[in-house]
Protein backbone atom coordinates (compact mmCIF):
# COMPACT_ATOMS: atom_id res chain seq x y z
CA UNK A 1 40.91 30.90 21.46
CA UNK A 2 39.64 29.14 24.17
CA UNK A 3 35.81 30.33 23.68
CA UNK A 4 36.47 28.98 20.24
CA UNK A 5 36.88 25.58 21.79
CA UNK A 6 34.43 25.61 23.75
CA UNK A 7 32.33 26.31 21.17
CA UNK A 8 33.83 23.68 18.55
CA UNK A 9 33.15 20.83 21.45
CA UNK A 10 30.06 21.88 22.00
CA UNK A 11 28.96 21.60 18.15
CA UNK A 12 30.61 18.34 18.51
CA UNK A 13 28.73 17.39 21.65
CA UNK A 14 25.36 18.38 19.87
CA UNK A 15 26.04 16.95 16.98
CA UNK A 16 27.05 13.55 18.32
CA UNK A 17 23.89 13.30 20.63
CA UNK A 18 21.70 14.27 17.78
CA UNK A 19 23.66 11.39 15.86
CA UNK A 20 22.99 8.67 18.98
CA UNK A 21 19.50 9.76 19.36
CA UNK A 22 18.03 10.09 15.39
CA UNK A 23 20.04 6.44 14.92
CA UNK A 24 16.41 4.88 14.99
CA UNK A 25 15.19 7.39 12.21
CA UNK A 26 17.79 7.23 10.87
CA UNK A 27 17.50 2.69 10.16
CA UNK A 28 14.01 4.10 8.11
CA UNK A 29 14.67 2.96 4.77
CA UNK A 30 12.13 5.62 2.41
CA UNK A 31 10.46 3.19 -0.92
CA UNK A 32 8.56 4.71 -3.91
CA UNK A 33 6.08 2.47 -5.03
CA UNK A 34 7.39 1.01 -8.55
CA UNK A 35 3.89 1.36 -10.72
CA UNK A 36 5.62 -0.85 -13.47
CA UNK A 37 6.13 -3.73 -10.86
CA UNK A 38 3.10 -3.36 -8.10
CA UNK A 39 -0.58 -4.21 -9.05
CA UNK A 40 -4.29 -4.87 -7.63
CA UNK A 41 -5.95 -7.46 -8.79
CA UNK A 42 -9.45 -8.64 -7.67
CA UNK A 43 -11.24 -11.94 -8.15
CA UNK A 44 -15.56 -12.20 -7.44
CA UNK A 45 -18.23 -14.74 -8.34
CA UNK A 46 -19.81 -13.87 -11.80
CA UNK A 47 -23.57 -14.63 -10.45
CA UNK A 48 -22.25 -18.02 -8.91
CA UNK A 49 -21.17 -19.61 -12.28
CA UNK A 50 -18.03 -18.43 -11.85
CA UNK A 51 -15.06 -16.32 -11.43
CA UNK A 52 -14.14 -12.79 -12.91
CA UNK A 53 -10.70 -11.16 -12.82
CA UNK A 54 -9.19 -8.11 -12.74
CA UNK A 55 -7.07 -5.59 -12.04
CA UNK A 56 -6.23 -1.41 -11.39
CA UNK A 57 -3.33 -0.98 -14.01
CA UNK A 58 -2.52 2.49 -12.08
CA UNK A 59 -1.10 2.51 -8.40
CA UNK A 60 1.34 4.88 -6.58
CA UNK A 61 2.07 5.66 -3.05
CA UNK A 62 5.30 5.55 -0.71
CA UNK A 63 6.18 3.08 2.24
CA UNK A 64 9.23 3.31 5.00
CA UNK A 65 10.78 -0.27 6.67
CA UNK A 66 12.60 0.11 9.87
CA UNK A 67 13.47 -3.50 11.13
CA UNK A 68 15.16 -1.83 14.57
CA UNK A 69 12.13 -0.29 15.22
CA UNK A 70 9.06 -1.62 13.17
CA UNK A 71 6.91 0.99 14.36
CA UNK A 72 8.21 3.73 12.17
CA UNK A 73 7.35 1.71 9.27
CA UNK A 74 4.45 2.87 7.19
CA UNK A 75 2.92 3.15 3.63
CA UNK A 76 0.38 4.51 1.33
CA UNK A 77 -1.37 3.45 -1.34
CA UNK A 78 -3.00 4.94 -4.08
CA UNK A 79 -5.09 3.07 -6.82
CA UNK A 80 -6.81 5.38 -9.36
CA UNK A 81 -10.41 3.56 -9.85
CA UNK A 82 -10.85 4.43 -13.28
CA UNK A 83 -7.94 2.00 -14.25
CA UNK A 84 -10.13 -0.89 -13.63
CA UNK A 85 -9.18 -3.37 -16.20
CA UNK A 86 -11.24 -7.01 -16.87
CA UNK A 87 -9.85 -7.15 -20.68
CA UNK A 88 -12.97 -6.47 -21.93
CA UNK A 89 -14.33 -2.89 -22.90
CA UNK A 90 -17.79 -2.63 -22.47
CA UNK A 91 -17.74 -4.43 -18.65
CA UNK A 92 -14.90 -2.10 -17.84
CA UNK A 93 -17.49 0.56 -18.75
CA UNK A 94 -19.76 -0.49 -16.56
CA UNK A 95 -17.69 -1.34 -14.12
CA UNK A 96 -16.55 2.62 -13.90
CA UNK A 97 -20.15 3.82 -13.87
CA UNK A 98 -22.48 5.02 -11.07
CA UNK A 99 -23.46 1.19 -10.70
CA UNK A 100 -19.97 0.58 -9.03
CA UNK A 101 -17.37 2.40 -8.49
CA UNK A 102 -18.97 5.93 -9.93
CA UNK A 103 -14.96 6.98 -11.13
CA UNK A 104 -16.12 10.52 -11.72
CA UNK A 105 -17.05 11.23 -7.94
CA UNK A 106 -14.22 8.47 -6.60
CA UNK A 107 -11.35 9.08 -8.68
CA UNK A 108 -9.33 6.91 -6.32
CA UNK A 109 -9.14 4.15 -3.64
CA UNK A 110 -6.50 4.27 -0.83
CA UNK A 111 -5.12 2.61 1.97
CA UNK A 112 -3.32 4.15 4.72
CA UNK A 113 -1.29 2.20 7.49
CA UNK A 114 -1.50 3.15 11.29
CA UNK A 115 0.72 -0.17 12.89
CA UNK A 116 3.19 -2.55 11.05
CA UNK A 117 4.13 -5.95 12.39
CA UNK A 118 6.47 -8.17 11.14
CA UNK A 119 8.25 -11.99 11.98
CA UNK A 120 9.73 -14.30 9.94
CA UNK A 121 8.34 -12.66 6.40
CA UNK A 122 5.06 -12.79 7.54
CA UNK A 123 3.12 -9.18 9.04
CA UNK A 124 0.75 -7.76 9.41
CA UNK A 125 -1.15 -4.13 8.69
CA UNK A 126 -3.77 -2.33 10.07
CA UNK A 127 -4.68 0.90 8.40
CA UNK A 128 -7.51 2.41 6.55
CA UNK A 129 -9.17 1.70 3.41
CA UNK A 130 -11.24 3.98 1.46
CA UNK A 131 -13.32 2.73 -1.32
CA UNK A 132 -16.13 4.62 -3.29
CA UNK A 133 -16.02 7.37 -0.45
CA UNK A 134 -16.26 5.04 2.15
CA UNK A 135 -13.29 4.53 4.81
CA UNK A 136 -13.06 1.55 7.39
CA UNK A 137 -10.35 0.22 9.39
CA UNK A 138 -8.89 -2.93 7.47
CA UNK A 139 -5.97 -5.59 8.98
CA UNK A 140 -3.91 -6.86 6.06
CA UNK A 141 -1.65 -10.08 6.25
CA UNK A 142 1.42 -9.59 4.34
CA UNK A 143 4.18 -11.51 3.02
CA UNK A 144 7.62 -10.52 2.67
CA UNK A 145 8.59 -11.50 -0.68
CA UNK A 146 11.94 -10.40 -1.47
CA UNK A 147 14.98 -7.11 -1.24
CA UNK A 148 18.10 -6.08 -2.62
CA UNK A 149 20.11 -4.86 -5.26
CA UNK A 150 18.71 -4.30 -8.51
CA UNK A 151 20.43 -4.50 -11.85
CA UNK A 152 20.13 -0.83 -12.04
CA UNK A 153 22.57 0.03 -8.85
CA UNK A 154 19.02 0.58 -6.90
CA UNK A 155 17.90 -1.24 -3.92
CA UNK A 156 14.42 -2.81 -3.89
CA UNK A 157 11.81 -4.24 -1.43
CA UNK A 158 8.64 -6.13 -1.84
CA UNK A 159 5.76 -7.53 -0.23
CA UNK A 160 2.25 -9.24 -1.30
CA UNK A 161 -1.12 -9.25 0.53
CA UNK A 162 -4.80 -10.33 0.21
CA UNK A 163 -7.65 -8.14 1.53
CA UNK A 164 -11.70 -9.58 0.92
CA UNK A 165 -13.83 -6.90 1.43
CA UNK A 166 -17.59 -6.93 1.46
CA UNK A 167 -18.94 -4.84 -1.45
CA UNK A 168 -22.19 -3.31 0.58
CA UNK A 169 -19.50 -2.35 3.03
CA UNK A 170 -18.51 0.61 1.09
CA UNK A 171 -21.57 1.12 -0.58
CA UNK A 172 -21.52 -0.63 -3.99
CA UNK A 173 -24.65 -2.54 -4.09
CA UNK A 174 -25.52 -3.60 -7.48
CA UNK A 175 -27.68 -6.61 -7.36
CA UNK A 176 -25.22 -9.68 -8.72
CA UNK A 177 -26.41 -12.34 -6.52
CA UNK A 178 -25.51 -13.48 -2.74
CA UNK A 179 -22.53 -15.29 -4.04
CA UNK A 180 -20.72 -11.69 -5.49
CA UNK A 181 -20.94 -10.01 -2.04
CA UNK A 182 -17.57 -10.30 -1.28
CA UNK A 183 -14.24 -9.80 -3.43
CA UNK A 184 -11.17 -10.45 -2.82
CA UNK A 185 -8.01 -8.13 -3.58
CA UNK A 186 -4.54 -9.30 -4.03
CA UNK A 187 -2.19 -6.58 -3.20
CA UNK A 188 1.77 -6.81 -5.25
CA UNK A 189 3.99 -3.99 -3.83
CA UNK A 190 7.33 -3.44 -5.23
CA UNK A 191 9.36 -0.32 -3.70
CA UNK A 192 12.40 1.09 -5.22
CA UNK A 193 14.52 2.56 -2.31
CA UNK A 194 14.84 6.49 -2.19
């Protein structure tokens, strides 16, 4: 009887400093990327005349928040190139050829975080971004835009942030005049909790 105490306080022991000690993992809050609610969208100078707009209809990925400790918190993002949409066919076309973003060899761009910071809704990322086979490190500003409950009895988290990235940077280098050299992307992230 009494080595079944001992035993029984033990488990208790162990279970209680696993409990103290995983409390930090345990704050993690685990997001899928809502496809339906997060986009990509990209803005560059049509030959200096003006502006063209789009956006990658397909995105996935994951992303953990820990506000006790910010340094577990992470994501990943997934944008499938050939969803490249600029609502008009025959640019879109292009657009997916060997000219730019060559689909067929780069299926997909991604970004992958290594640090989060974050104060008063504003953070900021550093990670790295792979586009058309090329990777380089990237810092992101964010902006907290909004969690809670959803209608659904699911909890929800989002955040928006602009990247401008240098097109000869990852090798796309198309001749469309000085002014299209850089683009800018303007990252929407919705996560529903897991």
């Amino acid at each position: 009887m009494r080595s079944f105490r001992y035993h029984l306080l033990s488990l208790t022991g162990l279970a209680l400093t696993l409990t103290l000690g995983m409390g930090s993992a345990w704050s993690a809050e685990s997001y899928r990327i809502d496809p339906a609610h997060s986009f990509v969208e990209f803005s560059i100078s049509h030959l200096g005349f003006s502006l063209l707009q789009g956006r990658f209809n397909s995105i996935s990925g994951h992303f953990t928040y820990d506000k006790e400790k910010m340094e577990n918190s992470a994501i990943t993002v997934d944008v499938a190139t050939n969803s490249i949409d600029t609502n008009h066919a025959e640019r879109d076309k292009h657009l997916r050829s060997k000219d730019f973003l060559d689909v067929e060899q780069f299926p997909k761009a991604s970004f992958v975080s290594s640090k989060f910071t974050e104060k008063d809704g504003k953070g900021t990322l550093e990670g790295k971004f792979t586009l058309h086979g090329v990777t380089k490190d990237v810092v992101i500003p964010v902006t907290f835009i909004g969690a809670g409950k959803d209608p659904w009895g699911g909890s929800r988290r989002g955040y928006s942030a602009k990247l401008p990235i240098k097109r000869g940077d990852y090798g796309i280098q198309h001749n469309l005049g000085p002014a299209a050299e850089e683009m800018n992307l303007e990252i929407f992230i919705e996560g529903i909790r897991e």
